[in-house]
Protein backbone atom coordinates (compact mmCIF):
# COMPACT_ATOMS: atom_id res chain seq x y z
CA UNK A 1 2.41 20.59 31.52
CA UNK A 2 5.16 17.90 32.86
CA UNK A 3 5.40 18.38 36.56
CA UNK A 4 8.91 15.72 36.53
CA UNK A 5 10.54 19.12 38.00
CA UNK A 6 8.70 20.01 40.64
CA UNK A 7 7.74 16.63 41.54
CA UNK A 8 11.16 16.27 42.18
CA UNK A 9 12.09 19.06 44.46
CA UNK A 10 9.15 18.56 46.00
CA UNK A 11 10.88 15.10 46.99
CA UNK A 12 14.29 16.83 47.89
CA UNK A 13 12.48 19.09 50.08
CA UNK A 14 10.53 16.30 52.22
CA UNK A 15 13.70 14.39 52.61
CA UNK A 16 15.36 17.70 53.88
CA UNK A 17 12.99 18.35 56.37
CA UNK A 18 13.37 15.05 57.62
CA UNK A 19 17.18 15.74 57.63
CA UNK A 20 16.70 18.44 59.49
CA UNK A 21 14.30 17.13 61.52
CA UNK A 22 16.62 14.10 62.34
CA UNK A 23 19.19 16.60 63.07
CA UNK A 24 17.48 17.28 66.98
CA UNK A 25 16.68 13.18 67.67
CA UNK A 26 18.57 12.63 71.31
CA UNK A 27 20.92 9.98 70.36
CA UNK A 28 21.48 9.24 73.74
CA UNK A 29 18.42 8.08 74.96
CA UNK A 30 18.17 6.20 71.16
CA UNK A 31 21.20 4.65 72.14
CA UNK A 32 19.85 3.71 75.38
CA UNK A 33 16.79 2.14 73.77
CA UNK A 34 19.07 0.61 70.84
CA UNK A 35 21.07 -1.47 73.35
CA UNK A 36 17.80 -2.89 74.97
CA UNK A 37 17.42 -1.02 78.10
CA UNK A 38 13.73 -0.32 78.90
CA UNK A 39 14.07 1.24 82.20
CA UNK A 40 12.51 4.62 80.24
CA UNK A 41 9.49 5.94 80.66
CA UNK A 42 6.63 5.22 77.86
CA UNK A 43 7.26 8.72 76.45
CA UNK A 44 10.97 8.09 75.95
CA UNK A 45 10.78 5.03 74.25
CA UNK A 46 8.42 6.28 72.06
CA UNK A 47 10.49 8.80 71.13
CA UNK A 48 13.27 6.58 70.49
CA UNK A 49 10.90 4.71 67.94
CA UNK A 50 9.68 8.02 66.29
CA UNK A 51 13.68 8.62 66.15
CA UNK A 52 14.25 4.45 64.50
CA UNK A 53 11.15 5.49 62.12
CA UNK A 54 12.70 8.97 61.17
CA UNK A 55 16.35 7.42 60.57
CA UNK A 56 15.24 5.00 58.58
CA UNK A 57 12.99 7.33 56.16
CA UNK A 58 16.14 9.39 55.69
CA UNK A 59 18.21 5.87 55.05
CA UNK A 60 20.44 6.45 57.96
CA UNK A 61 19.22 3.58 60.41
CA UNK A 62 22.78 3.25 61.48
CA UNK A 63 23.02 6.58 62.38
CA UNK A 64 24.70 7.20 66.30
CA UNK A 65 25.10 11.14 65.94
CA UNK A 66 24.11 14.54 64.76
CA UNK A 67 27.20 14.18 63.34
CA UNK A 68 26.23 11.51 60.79
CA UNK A 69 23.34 13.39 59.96
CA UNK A 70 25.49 16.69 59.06
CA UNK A 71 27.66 14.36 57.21
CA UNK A 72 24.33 12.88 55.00
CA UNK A 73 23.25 16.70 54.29
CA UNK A 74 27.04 17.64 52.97
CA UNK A 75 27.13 14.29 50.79
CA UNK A 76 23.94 14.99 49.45
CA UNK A 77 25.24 18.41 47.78
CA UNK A 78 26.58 18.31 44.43
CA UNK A 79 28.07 21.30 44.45
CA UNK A 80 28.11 24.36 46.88
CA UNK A 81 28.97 27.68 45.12
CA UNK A 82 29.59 31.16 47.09
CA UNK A 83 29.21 34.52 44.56
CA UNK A 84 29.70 38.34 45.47
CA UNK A 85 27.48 41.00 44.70
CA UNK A 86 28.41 44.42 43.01
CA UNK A 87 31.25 45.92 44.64
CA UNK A 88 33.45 49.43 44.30
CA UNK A 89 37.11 48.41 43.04
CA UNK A 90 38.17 50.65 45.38
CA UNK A 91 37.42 48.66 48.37
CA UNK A 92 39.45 45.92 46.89
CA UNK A 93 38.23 42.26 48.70
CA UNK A 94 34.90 40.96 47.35
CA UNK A 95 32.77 39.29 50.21
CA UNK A 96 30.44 36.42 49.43
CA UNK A 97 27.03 37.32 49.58
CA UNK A 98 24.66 34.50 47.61
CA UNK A 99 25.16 31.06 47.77
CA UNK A 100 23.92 28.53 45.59
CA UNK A 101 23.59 24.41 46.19
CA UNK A 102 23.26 21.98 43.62
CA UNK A 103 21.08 18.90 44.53
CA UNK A 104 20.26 17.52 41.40
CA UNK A 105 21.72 18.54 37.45
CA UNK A 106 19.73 17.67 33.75
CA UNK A 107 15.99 17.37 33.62
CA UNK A 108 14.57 17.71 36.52
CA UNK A 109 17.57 20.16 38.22
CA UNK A 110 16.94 21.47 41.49
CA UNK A 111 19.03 23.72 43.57
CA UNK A 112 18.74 25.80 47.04
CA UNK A 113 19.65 29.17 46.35
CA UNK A 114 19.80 32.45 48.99
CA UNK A 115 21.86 34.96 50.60
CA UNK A 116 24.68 35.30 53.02
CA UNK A 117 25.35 37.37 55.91
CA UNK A 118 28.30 39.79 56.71
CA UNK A 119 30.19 36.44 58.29
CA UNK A 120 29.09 33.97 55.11
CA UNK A 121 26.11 32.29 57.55
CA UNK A 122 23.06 31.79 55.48
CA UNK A 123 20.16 34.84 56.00
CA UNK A 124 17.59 33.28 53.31
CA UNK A 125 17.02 29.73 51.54
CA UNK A 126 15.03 29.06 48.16
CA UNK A 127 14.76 25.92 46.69
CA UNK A 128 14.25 26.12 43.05
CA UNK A 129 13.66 23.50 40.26
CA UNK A 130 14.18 23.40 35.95
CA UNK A 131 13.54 20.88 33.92
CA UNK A 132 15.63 20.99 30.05
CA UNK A 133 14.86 24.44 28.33
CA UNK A 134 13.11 26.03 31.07
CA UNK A 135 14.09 28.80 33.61
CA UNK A 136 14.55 28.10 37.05
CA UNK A 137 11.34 28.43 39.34
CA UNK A 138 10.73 28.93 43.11
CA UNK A 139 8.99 25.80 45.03
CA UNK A 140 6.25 27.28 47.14
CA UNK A 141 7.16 26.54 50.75
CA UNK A 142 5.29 26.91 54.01
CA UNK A 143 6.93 28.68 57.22
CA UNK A 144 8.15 24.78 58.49
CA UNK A 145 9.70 23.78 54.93
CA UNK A 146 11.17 27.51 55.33
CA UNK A 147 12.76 26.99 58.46
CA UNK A 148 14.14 23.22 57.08
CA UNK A 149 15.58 24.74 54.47
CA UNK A 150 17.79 27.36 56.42
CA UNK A 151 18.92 24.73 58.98
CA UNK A 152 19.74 22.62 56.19
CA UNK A 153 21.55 24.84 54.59
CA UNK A 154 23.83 26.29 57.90
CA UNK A 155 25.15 22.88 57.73
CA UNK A 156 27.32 23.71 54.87
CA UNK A 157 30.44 25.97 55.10
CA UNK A 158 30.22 29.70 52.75
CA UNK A 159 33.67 31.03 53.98
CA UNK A 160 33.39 34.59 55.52
């Protein structure tokens, strides 16, 4: 059997928890390091390396702020869709409650799939990968990748 699918999500899901991971660097004391000032301690400027490493890994070595990283994980979406569940025609205004993200289309496809609370903030995150023909299947994911996922995923915006 061709693992081409899985491989690939497999790949989208370490660069998302580096993402995420990138998403907590202090890019102050990077900054401070950046610039050539080694009045830090041993610890700090080790971090700050870690950080460098961890930037560059994700391909955002020029990267100054959380806020580049958010903007790396919404550019690196395809397409973010919002759908309701059943509801009673009665009580007129549907309410999101899954959400689906598009990482990759075609053979290999893979896509982060889960569902939304009362105010649209993600509850639950899947990733899921297809290759031509063939049904959509869960990655397995530890309690880390887990956790990657659903800060990945609160980066985006699902209305509510």
């Amino acid at each position: 059997m061709d693992k081409h699918a899985e491989n690939n999500a497999k790949a989208k899901l370490d660069n998302i928890v580096a993402l995420t991971e990138a998403l907590s660097i202090d890019f102050d004391n990077l900054e401070t390091y950046r610039n050539g000032v080694f009045e830090m301690s041993e610890d700090e400027q080790q971090e700050a390396r870690k950080a460098i490493e961890l930037l560059i890994s994700c391909d955002l070595d020029d990267a100054d702020s959380e806020e580049d990283v958010r903007q790396r994980i919404e550019e690196s979406a395809l397409s973010v869709e919002i759908r309701s569940g059943w509801e009673s025609v009665i009580f007129g205004e549907l309410e999101p409650s899954e959400y689906r993200i598009l990482l990759t289309t075609g053979g290999p496809a893979c896509q982060i799939v889960g569902e939304l609370g009362r105010y649209g903030e993600p509850e639950t995150a899947r990733i899921q990968f297809q290759d031509w023909g063939t049904p959509w299947l869960d990655l397995y994911t530890s309690e880390e990748q887990d956790a990657a996922l659903l800060s990945f995923v609160s980066v985006f915006y699902f209305g509510g």
